[in-house]
Protein backbone atom coordinates (compact mmCIF):
# COMPACT_ATOMS: atom_id res chain seq x y z
CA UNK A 1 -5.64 -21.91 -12.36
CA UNK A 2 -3.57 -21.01 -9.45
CA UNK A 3 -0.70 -22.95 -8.14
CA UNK A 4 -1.44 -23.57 -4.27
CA UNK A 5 0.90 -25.52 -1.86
CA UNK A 6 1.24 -26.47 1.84
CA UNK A 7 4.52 -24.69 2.94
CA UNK A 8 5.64 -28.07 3.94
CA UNK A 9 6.21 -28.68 0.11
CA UNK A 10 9.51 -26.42 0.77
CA UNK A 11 11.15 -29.40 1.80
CA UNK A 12 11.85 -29.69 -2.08
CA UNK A 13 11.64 -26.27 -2.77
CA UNK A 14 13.50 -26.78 -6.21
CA UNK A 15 10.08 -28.80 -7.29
CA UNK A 16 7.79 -25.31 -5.94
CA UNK A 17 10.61 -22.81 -7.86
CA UNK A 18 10.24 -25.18 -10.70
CA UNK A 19 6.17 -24.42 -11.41
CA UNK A 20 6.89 -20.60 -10.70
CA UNK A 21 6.93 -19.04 -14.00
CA UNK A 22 5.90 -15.74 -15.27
CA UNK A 23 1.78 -14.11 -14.59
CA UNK A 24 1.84 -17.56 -12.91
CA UNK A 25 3.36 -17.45 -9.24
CA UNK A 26 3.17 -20.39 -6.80
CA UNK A 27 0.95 -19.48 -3.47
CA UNK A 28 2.19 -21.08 -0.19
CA UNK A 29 -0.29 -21.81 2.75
CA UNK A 30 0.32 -22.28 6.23
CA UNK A 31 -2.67 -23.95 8.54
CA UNK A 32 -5.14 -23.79 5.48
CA UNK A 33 -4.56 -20.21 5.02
CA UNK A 34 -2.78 -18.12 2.07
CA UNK A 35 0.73 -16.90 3.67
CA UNK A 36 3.21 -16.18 0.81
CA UNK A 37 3.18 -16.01 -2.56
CA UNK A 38 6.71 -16.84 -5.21
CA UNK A 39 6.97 -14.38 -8.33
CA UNK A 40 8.96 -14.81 -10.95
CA UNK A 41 11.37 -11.98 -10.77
CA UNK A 42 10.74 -9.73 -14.12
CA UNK A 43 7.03 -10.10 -12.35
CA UNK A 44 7.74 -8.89 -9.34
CA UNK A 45 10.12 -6.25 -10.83
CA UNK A 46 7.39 -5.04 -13.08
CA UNK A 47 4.63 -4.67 -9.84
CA UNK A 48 6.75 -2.75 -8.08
CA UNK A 49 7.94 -0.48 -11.06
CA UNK A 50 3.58 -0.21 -11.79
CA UNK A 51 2.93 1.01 -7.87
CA UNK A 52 6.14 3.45 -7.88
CA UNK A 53 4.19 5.05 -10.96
CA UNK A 54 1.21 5.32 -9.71
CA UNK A 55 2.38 6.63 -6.36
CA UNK A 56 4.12 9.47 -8.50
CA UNK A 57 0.96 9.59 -10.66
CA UNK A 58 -0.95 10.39 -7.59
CA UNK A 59 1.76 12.55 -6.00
CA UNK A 60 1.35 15.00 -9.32
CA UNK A 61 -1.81 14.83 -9.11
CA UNK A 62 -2.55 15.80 -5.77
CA UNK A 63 0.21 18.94 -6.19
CA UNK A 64 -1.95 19.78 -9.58
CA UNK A 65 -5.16 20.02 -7.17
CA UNK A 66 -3.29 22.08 -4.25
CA UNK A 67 -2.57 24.49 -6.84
CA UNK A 68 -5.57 25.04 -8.34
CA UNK A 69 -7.42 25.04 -4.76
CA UNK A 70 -4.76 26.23 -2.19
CA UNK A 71 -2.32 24.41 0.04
CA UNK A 72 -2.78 23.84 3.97
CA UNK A 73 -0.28 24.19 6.54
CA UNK A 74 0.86 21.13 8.18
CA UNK A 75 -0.91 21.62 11.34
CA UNK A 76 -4.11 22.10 9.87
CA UNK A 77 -3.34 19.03 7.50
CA UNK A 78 -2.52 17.05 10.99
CA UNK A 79 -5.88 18.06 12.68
CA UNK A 80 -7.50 16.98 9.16
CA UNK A 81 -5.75 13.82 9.63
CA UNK A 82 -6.26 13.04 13.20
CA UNK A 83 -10.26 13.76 12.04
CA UNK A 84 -10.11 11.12 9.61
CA UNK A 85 -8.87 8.57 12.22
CA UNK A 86 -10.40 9.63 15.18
CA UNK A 87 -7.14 10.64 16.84
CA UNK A 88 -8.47 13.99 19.19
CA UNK A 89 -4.96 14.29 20.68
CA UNK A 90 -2.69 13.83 17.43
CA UNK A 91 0.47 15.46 17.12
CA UNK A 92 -0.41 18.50 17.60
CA UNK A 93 -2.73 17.62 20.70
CA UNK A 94 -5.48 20.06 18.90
CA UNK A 95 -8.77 18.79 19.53
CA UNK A 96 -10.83 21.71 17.43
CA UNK A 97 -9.99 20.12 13.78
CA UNK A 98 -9.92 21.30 10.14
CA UNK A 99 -13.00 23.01 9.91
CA UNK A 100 -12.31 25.57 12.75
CA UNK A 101 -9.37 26.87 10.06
CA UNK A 102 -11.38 26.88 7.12
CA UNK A 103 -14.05 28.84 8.07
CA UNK A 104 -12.41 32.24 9.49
């Protein structure tokens, strides 16, 4: 069961670091809502070790798929972009998009 506190329990913060332990962090709230949460270190060290690999996991993967299909240039991957978020001016200020590249 999780470990939920008011943040005003800080004011003996050795008593919240005391019921952190590992797979079992302590979540703080603030005006009835969740604001932070305490990890045990080797936790915390061992999330951010698991996203770095999959960010790498994805990065190889995407350069395995531009390789097999072809890569874009980075103006064309901007308009793409800008698409996606419905940003007509983007960096490029290009309003025409990805598919007027694609398709001559």
């Amino acid at each position: 069961m999780p470990k939920i506190m008011k943040m005003s329990a800080l004011r003996n913060y050795s008593e919240v670091l005391d019921e952190v332990k590992q797979g079992d962090p302590v979540y703080l709230t603030k005006n009835g809502e969740g604001r932070y949460a305490i990890l045990d270190i080797d936790e915390y060290e061992s999330l951010k070790r698991g996203l770095w690999q999959r960010l790498f996991a994805e990065l190889d993967e995407s350069i395995q798929i531009a390789d097999r299909f072809g890569w874009i240039d980075e103006a064309s991957a901007d308009r793409f972009i800008d698409g996606l978020t419905g940003d007509t001016q983007g960096l490029t200020g290009d309003t025409q998009g990805l598919a007027a590249d694609t398709q001559g």
